[in-house]
Protein backbone atom coordinates (compact mmCIF):
# COMPACT_ATOMS: atom_id res chain seq x y z
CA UNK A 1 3.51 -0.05 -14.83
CA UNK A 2 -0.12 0.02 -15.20
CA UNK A 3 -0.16 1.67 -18.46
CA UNK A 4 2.58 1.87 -21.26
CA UNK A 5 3.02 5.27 -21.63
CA UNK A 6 3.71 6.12 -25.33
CA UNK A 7 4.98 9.93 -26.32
CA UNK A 8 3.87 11.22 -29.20
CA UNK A 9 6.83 10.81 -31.45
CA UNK A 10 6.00 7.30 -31.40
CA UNK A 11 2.42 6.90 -32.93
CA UNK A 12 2.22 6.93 -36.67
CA UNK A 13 -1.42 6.79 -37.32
CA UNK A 14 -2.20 3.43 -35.65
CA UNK A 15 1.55 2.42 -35.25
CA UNK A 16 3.56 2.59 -32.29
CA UNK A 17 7.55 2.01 -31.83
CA UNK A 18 9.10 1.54 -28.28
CA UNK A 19 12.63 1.76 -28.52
CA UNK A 20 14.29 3.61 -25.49
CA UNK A 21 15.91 1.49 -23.03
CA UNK A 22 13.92 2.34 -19.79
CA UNK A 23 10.39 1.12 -20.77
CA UNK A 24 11.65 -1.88 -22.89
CA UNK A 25 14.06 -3.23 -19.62
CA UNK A 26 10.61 -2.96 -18.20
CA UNK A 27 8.23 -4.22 -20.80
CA UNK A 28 10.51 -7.42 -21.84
CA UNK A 29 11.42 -8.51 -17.80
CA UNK A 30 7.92 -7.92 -16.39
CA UNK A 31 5.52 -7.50 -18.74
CA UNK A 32 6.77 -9.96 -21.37
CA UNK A 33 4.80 -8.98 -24.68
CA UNK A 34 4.12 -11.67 -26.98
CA UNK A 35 2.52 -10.96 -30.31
CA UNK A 36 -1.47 -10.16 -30.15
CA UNK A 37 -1.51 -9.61 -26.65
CA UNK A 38 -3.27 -6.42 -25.81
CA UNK A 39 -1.81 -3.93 -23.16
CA UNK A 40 -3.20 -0.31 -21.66
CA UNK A 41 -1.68 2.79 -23.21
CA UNK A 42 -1.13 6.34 -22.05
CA UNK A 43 -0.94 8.22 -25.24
CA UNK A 44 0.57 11.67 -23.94
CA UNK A 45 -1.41 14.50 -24.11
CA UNK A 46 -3.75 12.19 -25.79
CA UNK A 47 -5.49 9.94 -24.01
CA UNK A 48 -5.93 6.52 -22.92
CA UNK A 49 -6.60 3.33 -24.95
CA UNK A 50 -5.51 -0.32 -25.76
CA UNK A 51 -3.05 -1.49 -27.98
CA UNK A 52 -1.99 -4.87 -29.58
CA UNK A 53 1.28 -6.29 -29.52
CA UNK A 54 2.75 -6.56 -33.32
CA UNK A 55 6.53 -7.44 -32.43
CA UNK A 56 8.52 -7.98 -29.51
CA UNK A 57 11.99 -8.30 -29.38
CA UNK A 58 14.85 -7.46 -26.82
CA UNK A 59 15.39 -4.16 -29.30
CA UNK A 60 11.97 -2.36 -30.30
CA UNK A 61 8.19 -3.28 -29.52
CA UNK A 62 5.78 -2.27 -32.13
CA UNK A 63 1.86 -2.28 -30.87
CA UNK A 64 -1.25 -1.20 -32.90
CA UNK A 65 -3.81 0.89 -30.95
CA UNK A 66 -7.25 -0.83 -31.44
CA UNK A 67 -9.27 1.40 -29.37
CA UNK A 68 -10.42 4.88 -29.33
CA UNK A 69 -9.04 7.32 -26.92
CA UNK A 70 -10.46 7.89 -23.50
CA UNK A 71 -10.03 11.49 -22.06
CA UNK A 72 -11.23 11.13 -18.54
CA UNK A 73 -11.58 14.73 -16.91
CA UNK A 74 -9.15 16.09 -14.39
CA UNK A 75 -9.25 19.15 -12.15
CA UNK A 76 -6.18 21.55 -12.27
CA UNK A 77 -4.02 20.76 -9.97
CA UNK A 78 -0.49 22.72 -8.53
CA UNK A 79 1.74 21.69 -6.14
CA UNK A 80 4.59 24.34 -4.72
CA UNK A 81 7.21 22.57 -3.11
CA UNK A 82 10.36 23.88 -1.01
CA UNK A 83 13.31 22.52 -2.54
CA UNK A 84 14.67 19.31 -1.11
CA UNK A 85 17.13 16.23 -0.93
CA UNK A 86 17.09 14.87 -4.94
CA UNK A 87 15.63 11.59 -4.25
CA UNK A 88 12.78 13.36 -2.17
CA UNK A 89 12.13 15.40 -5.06
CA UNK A 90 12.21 12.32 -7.64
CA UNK A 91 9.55 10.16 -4.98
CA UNK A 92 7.10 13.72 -5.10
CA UNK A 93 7.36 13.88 -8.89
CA UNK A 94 6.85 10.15 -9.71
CA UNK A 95 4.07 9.80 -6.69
CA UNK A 96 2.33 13.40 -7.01
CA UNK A 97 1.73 12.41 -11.26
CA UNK A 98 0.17 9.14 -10.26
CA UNK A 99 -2.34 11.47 -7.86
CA UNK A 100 -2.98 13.85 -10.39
CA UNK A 101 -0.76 17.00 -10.05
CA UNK A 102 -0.50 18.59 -13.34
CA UNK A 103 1.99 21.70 -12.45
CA UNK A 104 5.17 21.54 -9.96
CA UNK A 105 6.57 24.30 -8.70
CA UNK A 106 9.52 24.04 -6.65
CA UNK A 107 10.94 27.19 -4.88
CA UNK A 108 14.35 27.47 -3.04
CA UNK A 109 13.24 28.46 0.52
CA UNK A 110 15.39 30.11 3.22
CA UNK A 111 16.12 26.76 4.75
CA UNK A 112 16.75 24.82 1.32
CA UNK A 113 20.03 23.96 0.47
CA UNK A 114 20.42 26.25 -2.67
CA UNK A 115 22.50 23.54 -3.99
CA UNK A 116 19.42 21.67 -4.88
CA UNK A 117 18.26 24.20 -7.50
CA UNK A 118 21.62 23.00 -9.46
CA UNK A 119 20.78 19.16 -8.68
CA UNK A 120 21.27 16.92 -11.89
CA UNK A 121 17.69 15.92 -11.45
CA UNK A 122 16.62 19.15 -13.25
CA UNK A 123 19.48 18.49 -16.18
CA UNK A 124 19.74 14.67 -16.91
CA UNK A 125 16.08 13.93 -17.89
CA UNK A 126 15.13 12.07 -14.57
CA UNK A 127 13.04 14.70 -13.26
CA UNK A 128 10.35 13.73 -16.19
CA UNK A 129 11.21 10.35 -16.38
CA UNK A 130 9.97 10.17 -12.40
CA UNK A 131 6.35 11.72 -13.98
CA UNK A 132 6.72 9.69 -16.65
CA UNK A 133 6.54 6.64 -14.33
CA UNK A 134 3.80 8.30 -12.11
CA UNK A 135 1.08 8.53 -15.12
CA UNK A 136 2.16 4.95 -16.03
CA UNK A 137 1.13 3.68 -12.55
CA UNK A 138 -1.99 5.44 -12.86
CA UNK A 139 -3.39 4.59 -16.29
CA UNK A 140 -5.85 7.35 -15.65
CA UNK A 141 -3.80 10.70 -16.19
CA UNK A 142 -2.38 11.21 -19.50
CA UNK A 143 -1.42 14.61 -19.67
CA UNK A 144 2.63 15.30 -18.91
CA UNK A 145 2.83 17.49 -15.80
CA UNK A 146 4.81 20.87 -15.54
CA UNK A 147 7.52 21.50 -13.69
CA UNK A 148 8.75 25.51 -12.84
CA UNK A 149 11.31 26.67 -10.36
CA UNK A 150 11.72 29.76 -8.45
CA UNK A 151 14.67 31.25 -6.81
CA UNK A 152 12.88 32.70 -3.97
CA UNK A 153 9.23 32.65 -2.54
CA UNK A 154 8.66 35.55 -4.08
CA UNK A 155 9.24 34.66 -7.48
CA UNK A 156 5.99 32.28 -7.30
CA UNK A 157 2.75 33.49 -8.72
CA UNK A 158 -0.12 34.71 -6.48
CA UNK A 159 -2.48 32.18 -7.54
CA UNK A 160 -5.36 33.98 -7.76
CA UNK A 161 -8.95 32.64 -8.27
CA UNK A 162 -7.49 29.63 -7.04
CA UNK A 163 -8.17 27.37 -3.75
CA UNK A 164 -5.24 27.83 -1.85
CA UNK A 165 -3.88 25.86 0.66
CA UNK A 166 -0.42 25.22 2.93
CA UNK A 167 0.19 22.87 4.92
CA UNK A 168 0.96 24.91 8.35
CA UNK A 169 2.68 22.87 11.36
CA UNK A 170 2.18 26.60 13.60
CA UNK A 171 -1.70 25.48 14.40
CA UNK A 172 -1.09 22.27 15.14
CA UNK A 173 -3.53 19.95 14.44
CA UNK A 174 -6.36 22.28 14.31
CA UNK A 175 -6.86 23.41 10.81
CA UNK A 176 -7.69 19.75 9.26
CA UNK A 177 -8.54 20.28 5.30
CA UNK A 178 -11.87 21.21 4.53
CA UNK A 179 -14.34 20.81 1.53
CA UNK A 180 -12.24 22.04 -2.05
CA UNK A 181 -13.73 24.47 -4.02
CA UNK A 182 -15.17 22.32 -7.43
CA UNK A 183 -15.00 25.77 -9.32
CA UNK A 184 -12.10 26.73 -9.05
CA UNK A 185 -8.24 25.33 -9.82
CA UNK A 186 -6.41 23.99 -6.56
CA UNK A 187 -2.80 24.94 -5.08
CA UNK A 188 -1.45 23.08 -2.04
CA UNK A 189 2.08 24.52 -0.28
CA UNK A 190 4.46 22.65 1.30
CA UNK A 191 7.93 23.55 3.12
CA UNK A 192 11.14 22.08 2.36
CA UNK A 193 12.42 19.22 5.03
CA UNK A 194 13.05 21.60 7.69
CA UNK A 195 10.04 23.26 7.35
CA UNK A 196 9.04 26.62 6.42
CA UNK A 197 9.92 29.46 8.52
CA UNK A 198 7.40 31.47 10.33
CA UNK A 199 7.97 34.26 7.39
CA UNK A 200 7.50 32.40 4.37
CA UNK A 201 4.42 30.93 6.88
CA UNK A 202 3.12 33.96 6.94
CA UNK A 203 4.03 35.21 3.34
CA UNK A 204 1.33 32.83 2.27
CA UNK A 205 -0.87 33.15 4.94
CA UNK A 206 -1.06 36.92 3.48
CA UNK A 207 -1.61 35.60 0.03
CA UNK A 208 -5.15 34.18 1.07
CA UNK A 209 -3.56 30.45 1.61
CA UNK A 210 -5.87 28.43 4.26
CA UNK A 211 -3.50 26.60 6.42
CA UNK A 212 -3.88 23.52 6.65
CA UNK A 213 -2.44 20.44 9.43
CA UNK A 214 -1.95 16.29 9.30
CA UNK A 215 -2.25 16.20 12.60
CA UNK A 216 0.49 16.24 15.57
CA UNK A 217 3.53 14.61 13.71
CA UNK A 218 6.06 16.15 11.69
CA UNK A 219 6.04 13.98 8.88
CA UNK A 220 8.52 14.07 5.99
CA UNK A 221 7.64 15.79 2.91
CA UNK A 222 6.82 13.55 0.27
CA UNK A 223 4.20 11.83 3.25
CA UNK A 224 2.75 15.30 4.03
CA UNK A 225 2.23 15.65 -0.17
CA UNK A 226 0.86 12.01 -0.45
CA UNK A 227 -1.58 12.58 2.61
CA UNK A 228 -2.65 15.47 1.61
CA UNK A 229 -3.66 14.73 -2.57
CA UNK A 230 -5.33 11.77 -1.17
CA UNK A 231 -7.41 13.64 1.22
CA UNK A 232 -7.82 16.69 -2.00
CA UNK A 233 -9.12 13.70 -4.15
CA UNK A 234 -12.26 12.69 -1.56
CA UNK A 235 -12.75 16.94 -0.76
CA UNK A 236 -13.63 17.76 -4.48
C-alpha cells in the first residue's frame, strides 16, 4: 500500500475516519501510524494528496489532509476480458487498476465456464476491493474503475472511435503492438484461459480490432494483460 486510499464517505472537510477492517489490519501491522506522521492519500474520484495522522488506535484512524489535491491526467483506458477462474479475475482487477485501466469488461466466451458469471467475486464486494488495492499500490490513479459484464460477445459495445486492439495467438508472433493512437480512447481484448476461438477471433477482427501477439508462448491471462498495459504505457 503505497497510498491510503480514502472513499469519499470518509472526508469531512479536512477530516478523515478509517474504520473498516481491511485497510486498518493493514495500516496498524505495516504501516504503524503514530500521531503527526504524514502518509499519501488516494482521495477517490478526487485526487491525490498528504494527510497527517490525528489518532491511531487498533479501532479507527483519523488523518487531516494538509495538502491540496493532485489530479494527474490519465488516458481512457478499457480492458474486455473472457471470463475466467475467480482468483485470475481478482489478480487482473487488483493488477490492471495499478496500470491504469479505468473500465472492465468481462464477457462469458464460448469456452468460459458460464459458472464464472455467477462467481461470488461479482456479489461479496471483493471484486472492488481487488481495484481498491490496485490504485493503492499505485498512488497515481485515483479514479475507481468500472466493471460491466456481458453474457455473450455480442453483448459488448463496438467501440468505436477507439484504438482497438486483441491480443491474437492465430499470427503468431508477427503482429507485435505498435504506436497507440494519443487521440483517441484505447481498448485491448483478451480471451479467456483457453483462448478465444477462431470465431470470436474473427468477430473482432471484423470490428476493426488490430491483432496483436507477445510473442511465441501461450502465456496465462493475467501475464498476457500485464505485458501488454506495460507495453500500452511506453506506445502512448
Amino acid at each position: 500500500m503505497n497510498s491510503i486510499v480514502i472513499f469519499e464517505h470518509e472526508l469531512e472537510g479536512n477530516c478523515i475516519a478509517i474504520s473498516d477492517a481491511h485497510r486498518l489490519t493493514h495500516l496498524n501491522q505495516v504501516i504503524k501510524p503514530k500521531p503527526e506522521q504524514e502518509l499519501k492519500v488516494t482521495i477517490l474520484g478526487h485526487g491525490l494528496g498528504v494527510a497527517k495522522v490525528t489518532k491511531a488506535s487498533i479501532s479507527e484512524i483519523n488523518l487531516e489532509l494538509t495538502s491540496s489535491l493532485n489530479k494527474p491526467d490519465a488516458p481512457e483506458w478499457h480492458l474486455i476480458v473472457g471470463l475466467s477462474r475467480p482468483p485470475t479475475m481478482k489478480k487482473i482487477l487488483e493488477h490492471a487498476s495499478c496500470m491504469g485501466v479505468t473500465h472492465f469488461h468481462f464477457f462469458c466466451a464460448k469456452l468460459s465456464e458460464k459458472s464464472y458469471l455467477d462467481s461470488k467475486i461479482w456479489s461479496d464486494g471483493k471484486a472492488e476491493q481487488a481495484m481498491i488495492d490496485g490504485l493503492a499500490q499505485s498512488a497515481h490513479f485515483w479514479r475507481a474503475p468500472k466493471i460491466t459484464h456481458y453474457k455473450k460477445i455480442g453483448e459488448l459495445p463496438r467501440f468505436e472511435d477507439f484504438d482497438r486492439r486483441v491480443l491474437s495467438l492465430s499470427d503468431g508472433e508477427q503482429n507485435p503492438m505498435k504506436a497507440i493512437d494519443k487521440g483517441k480512447k484505447l481498448v485491448l481484448a483478451f480471451g479467456p484461459e483457453r483462448g478465444f476461438t477462431a470465431d470470436e477471433d474473427q468477430s473482432f477482427r471484423s470490428r476493426g480490432f488490430q491483432a496483436v501477439s507477445l510473442g511465441p508462448s501461450v502465456l496465462r491471462v493475467e501475464i498476457a494483460v500485464f505485458a501488454s498495459l506495460a507495453q500500452a504505457q511506453y506506445l502512448v
